[in-house]
Protein backbone atom coordinates (compact mmCIF):
# COMPACT_ATOMS: atom_id res chain seq x y z
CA UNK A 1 0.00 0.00 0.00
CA UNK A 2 1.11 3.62 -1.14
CA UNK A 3 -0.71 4.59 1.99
CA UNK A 4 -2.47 3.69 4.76
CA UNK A 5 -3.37 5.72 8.26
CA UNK A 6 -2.75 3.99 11.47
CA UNK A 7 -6.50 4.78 12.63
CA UNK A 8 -7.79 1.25 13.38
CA UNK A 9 -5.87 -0.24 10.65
CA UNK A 10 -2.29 -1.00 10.64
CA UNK A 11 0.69 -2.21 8.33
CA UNK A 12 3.82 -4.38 7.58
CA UNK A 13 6.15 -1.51 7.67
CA UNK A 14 4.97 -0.09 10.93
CA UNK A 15 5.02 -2.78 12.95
CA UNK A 16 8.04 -4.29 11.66
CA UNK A 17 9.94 -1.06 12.07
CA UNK A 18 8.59 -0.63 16.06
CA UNK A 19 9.71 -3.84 16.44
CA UNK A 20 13.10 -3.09 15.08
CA UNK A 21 13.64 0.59 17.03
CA UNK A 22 12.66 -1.75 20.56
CA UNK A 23 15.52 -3.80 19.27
CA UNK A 24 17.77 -1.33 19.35
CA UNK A 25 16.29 1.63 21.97
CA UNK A 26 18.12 2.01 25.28
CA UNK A 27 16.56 -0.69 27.15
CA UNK A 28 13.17 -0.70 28.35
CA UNK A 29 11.69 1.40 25.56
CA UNK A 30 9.05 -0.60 23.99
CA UNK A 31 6.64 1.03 22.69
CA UNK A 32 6.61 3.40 19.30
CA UNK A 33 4.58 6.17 18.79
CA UNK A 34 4.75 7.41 14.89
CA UNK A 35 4.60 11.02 13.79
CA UNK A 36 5.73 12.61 10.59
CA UNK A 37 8.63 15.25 11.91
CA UNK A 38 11.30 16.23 14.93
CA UNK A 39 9.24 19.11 16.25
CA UNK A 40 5.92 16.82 16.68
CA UNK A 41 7.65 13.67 17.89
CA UNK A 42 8.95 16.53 21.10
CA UNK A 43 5.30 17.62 21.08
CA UNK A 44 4.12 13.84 21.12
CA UNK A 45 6.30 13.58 24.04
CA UNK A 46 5.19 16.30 25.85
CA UNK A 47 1.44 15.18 25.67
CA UNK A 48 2.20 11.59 26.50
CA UNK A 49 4.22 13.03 29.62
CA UNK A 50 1.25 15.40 30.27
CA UNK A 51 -1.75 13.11 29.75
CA UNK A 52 -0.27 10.54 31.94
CA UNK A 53 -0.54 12.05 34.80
CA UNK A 54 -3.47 13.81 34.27
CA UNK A 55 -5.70 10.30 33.76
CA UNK A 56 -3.31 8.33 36.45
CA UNK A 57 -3.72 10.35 39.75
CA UNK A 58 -1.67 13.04 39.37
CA UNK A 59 -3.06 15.85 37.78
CA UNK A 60 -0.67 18.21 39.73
CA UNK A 61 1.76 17.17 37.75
CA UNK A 62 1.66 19.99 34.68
CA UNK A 63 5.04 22.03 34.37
CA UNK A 64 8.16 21.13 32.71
CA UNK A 65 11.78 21.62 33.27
CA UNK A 66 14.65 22.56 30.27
CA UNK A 67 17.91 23.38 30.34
CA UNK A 68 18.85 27.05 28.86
CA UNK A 69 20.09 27.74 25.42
CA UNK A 70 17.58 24.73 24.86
CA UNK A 71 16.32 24.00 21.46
CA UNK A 72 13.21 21.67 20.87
CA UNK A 73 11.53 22.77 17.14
CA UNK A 74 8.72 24.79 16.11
CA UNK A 75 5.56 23.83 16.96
CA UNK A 76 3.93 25.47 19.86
CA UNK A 77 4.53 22.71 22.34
CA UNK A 78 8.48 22.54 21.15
CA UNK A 79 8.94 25.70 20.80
CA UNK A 80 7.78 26.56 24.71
CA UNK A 81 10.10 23.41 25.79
CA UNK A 82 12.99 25.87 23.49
CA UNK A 83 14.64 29.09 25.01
CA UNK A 84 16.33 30.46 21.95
CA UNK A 85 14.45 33.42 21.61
CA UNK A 86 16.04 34.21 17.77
CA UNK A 87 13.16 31.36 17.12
CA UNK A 88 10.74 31.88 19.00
CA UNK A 89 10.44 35.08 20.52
CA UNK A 90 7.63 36.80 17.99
CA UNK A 91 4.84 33.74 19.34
CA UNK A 92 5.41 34.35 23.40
CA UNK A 93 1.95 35.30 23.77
CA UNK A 94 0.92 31.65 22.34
CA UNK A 95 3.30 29.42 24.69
CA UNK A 96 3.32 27.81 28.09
CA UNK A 97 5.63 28.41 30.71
CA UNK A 98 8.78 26.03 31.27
CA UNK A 99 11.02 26.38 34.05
CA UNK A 100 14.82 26.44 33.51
CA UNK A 101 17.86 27.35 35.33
CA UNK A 102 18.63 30.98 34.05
CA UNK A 103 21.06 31.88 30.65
CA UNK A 104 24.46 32.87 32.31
CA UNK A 105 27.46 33.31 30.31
CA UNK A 106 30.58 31.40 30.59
CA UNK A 107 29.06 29.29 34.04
CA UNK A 108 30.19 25.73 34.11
CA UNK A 109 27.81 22.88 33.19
CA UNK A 110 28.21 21.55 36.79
CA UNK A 111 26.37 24.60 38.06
CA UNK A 112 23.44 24.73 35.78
CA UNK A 113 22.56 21.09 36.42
CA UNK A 114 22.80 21.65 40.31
CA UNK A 115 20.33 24.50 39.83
CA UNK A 116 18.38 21.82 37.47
CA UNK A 117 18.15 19.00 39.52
CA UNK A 118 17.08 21.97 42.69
CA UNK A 119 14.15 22.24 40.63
CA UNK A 120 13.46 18.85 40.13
CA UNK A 121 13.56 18.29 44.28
CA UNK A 122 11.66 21.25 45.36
CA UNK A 123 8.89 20.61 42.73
CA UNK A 124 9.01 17.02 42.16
CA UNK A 125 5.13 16.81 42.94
CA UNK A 126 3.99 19.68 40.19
CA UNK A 127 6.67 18.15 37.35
CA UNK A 128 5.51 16.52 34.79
CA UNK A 129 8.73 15.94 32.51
CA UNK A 130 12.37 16.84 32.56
CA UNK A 131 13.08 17.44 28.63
CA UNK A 132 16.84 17.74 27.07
CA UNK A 133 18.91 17.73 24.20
CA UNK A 134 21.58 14.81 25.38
CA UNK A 135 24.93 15.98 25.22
CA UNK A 136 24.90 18.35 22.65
CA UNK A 137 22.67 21.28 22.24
CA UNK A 138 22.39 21.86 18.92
CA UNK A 139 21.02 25.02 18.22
CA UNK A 140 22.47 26.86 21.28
CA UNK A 141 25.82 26.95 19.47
CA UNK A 142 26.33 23.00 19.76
CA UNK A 143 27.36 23.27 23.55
CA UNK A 144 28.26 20.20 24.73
CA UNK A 145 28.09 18.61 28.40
CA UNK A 146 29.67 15.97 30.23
CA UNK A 147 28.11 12.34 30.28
CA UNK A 148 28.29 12.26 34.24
CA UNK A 149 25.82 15.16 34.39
CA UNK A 150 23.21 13.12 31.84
CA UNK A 151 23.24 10.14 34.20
CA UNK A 152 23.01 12.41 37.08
CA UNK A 153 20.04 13.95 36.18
CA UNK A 154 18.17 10.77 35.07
CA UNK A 155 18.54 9.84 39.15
CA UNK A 156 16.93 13.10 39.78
CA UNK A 157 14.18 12.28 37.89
CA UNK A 158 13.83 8.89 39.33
CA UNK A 159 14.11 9.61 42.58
CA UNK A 160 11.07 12.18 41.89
CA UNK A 161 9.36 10.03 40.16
CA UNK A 162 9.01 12.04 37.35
CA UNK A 163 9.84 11.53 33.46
CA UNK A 164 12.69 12.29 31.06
CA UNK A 165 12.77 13.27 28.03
CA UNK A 166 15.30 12.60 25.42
CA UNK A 167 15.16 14.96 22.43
CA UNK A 168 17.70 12.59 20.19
CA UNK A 169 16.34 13.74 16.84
CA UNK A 170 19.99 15.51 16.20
CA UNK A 171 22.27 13.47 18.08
CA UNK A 172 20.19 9.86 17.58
CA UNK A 173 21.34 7.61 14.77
CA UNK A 174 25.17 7.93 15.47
CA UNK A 175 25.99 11.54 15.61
CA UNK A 176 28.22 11.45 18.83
CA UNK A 177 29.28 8.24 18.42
CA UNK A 178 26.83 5.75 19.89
CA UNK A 179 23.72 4.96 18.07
CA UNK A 180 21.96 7.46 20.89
CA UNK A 181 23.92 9.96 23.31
CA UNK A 182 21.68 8.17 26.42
CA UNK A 183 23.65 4.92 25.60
CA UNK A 184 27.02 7.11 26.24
CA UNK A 185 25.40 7.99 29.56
CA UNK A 186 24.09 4.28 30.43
CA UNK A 187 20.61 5.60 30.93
CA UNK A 188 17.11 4.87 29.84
CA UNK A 189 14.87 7.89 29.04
CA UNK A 190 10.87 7.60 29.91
CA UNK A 191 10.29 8.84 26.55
CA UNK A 192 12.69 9.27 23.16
CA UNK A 193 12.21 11.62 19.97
CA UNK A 194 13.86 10.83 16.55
CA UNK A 195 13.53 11.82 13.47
CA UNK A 196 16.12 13.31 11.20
CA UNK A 197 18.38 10.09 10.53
CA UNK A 198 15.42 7.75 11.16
CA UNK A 199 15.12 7.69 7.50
CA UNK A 200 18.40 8.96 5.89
CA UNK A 201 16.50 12.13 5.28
CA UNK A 202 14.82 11.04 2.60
CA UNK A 203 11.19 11.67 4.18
CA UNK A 204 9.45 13.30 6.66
CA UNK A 205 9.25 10.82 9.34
CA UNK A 206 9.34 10.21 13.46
CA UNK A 207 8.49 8.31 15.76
CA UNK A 208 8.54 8.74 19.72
CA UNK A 209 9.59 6.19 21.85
CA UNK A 210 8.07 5.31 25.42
CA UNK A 211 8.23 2.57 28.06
CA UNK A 212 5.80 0.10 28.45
CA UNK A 213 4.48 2.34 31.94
CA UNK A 214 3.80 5.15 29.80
CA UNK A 215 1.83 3.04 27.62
CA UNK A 216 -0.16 1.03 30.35
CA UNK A 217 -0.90 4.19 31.12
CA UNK A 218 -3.70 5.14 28.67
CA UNK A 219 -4.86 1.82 28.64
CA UNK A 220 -9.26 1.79 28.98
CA UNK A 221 -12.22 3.51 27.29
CA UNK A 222 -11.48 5.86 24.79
CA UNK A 223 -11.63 8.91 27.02
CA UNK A 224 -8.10 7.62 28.11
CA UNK A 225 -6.14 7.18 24.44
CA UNK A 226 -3.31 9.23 23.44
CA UNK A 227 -5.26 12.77 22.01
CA UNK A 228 -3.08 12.81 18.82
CA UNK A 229 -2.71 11.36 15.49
CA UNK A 230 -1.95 12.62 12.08
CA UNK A 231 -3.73 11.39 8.45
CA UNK A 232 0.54 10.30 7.47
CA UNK A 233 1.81 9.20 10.90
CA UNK A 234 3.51 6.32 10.44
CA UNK A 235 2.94 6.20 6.59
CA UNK A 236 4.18 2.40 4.63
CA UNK A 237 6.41 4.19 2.12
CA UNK A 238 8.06 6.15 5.53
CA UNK A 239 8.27 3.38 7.70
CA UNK A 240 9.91 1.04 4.58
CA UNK A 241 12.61 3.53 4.23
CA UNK A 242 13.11 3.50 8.00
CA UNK A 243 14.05 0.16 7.89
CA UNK A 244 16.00 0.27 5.04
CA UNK A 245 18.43 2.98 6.94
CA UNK A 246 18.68 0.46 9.88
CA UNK A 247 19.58 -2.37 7.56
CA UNK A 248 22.76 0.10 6.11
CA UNK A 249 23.89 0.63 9.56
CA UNK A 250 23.76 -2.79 9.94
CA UNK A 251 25.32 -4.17 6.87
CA UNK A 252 27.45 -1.47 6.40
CA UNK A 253 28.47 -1.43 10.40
CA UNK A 254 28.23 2.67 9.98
CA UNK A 255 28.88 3.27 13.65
CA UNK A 256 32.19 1.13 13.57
CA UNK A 257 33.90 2.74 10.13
CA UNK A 258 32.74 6.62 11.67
CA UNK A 259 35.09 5.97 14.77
CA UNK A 260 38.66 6.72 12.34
CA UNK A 261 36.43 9.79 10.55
CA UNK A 262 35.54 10.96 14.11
CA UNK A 263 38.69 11.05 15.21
CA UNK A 264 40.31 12.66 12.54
CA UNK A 265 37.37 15.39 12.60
CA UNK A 266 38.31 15.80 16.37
CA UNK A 267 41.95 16.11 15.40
CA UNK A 268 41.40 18.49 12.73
CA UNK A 269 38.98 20.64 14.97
CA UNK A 270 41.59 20.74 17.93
CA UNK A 271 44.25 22.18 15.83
CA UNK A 272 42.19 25.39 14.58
CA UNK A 273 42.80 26.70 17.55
CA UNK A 274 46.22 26.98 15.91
CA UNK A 275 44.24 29.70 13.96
CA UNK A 276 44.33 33.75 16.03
CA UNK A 277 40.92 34.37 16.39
CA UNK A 278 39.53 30.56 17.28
CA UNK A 279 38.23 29.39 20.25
CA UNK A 280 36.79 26.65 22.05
CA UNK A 281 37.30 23.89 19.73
CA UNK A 282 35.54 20.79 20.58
CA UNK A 283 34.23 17.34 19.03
CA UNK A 284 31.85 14.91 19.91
CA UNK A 285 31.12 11.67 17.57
CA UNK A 286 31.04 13.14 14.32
CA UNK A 287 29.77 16.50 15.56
CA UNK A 288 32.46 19.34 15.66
CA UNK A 289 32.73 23.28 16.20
CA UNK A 290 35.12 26.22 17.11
CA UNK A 291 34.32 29.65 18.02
CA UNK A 292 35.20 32.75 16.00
CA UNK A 293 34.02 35.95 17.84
CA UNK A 294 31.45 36.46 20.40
CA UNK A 295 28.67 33.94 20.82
CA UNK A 296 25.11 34.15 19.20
CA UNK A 297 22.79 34.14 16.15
CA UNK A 298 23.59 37.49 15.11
CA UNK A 299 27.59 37.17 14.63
CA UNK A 300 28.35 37.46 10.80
CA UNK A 301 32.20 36.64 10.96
CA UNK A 302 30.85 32.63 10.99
CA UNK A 303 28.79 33.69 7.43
CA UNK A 304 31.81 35.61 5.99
CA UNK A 305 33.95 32.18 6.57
CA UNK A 306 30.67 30.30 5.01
CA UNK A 307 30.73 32.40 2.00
CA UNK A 308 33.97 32.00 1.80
CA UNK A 309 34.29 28.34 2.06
CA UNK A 310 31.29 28.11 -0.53
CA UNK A 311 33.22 29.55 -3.06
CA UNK A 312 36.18 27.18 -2.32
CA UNK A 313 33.74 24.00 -2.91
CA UNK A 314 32.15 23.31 0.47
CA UNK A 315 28.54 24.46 1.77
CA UNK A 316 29.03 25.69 5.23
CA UNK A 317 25.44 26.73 7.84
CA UNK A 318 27.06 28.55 10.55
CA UNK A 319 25.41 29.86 14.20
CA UNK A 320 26.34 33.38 13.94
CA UNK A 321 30.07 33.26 15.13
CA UNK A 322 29.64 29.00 15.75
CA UNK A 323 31.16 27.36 12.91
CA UNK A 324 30.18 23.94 12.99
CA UNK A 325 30.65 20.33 11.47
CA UNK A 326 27.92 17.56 10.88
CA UNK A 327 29.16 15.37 8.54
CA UNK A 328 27.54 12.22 6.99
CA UNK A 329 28.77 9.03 9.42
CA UNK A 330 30.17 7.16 6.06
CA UNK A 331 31.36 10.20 4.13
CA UNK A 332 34.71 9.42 2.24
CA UNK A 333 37.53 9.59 3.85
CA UNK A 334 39.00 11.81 1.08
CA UNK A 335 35.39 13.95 1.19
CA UNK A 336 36.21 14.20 4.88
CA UNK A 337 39.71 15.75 4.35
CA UNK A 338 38.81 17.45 2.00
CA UNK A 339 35.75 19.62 3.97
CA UNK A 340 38.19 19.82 6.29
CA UNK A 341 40.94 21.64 4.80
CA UNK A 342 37.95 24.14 2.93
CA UNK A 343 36.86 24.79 6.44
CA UNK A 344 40.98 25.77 7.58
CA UNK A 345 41.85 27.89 4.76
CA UNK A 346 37.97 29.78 4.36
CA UNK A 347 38.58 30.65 8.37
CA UNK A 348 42.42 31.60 7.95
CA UNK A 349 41.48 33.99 4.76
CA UNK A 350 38.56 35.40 6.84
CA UNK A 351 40.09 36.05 10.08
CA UNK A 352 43.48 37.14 8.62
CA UNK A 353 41.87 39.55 6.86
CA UNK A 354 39.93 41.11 10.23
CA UNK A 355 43.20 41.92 11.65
């Protein structure tokens, strides 16, 4: 079937490619919820978290907790979970509150988790979820944080019985070097977003995954079933390309041959700080960035070096002054190098020429 909507009807695809995610989630995440993008598998996450409690004695339970410089996508729901205001600030009116420790530059990771997990204690009973971005934030300027501070806050939110929420639709599927950043942590989420590599990018697809609580949880009439569901959640053609990306990774053992590319993208990264005017180079998987003037969306020295390094061959997207590095997980090695030297010379020509 071309198509075919999971409203009392299902499919090969689908449930052959739940089955397979299960296979594969951190363990004891069962259960698959399909939706068609990033931004709605956060919001499918958020309603699951909020629903829950509201039909399972606990309807106290309705704020959320984020961390700041957090980035979740652009629906309503995602967008309230976000705090980059460069996306989002024009639709305040329209969003819900989330608590978060406060935006402070240059203070250490340690500190805003200890502030985090304060608000996880003194609230416990009014929290509903604890979402992040594991690892890396990706929109923030692709800040990364220690692994320690993951697994730290995963016994906050045990110990308050609360959920967490794993946004892994940009660093799921291999981006900082395990198939998800929670594995790199040894932790289990309550509920997982993917999207993005889920199908190679080759459709709109996403799926959000949940433990089997959470789903025992809207078990009954149909007062108590998930409110959501879109006419292509889930769709055969989606979910067949799904599974075709975890067969590569499989067959092609993708996460095994991008450990030599990560490390030379690490090795590469560390040395522009060879470069006057870099900072803060740092790597992650095959995720990379350096610094090249003050921090934020509206630095252009990180566009002058992409328009630069366009007209040398290679298609840079900058974060204002964040120059940054996603490359595919099986690029060529020689592709690799080559990116990598585009990326040197377009930053040496740029900042040579600023002093």
């Amino acid at each position: 079937m071309m198509h075919c909507t999971l409203a009392a009807a299902t499919h090969e695809p689908a449930a052959l490619l739940a089955a397979e995610l299960a296979e594969i989630a951190p363990d004891g995440l069962e259960r698959v919820f399909y939706s068609d993008n990033g931004s709605t598998s956060v919001e499918v996450a958020l309603k699951m978290a909020f629903q829950y409690w509201q039909q399972n004695g606990r309807p106290a339970r309705t704020r959320f907790l984020a961390l700041p410089g957090a980035y979740h996508g652009d629906t309503l729901g995602a967008m309230s979970a976000g705090a980059v205001d460069a996306f989002s600030s024009v639709f305040r009116p329209l969003m819900f509150e989330v608590h978060r420790p406060p935006e402070v530059p240059e203070r250490s990771w340690g500190a805003i988790f200890e502030e985090l997990f304060a608000l996880v204690r003194r609230d416990s009973d009014q929290i509903a979820a604890v979402i992040v971005e594991p690892l890396v934030q990706g929109a923030a300027g692709m800040r990364m944080y220690p692994t320690e501070l993951l697994a730290a806050l995963r016994e906050e939110t045990e110990r308050a019985g609360t959920f967490l929420i794993a946004d892994e639709v940009f660093t799921g599927f291999g981006r900082t070097g395990s198939f998800w950043a929670c594995d790199q942590a040894g932790v289990t989420p309550d509920l997982l977003c993917t999207a993005k590599g889920l199908s190679g990018g080759m459709l709109p697809f996403a799926a959000t995954l949940a433990t089997e609580r959470i789903y025992d949880g809207f078990r009954g009439d149909k007062r108590r079933a998930l409110m959501h569901g879109h006419t292509f959640c889930g769709n055969p053609l989606g979910a067949a390309v799904a599974r075709e990306v975890l067969a590569i990774y499989r067959d092609e053992q993708v996460l095994e041959t991008a450990k030599s590319k990560a490390a030379l993208l690490a090795r590469r990264i560390e040395n522009m700080r060879e470069i006057a005017g870099v900072s803060a180079p740092r790597a992650l998987g095959m995720c990379a960035a350096f610094e090249v003037g003050a921090r934020g969306y509206m630095g252009t020295i990180g566009w002058e070096i992409a328009e630069t390094a366009l007209e040398l061959g290679a298609h840079l997207r900058p974060l204002g002054n964040t120059v940054y590095l996603v490359p595919p997980l099986n690029i060529e090695d020689a592709d690799l190098e080559r990116l990598l030297d585009i990326v040197r010379e377009s930053t040496e020509r740029v900042l040579r020429s600023a002093q």
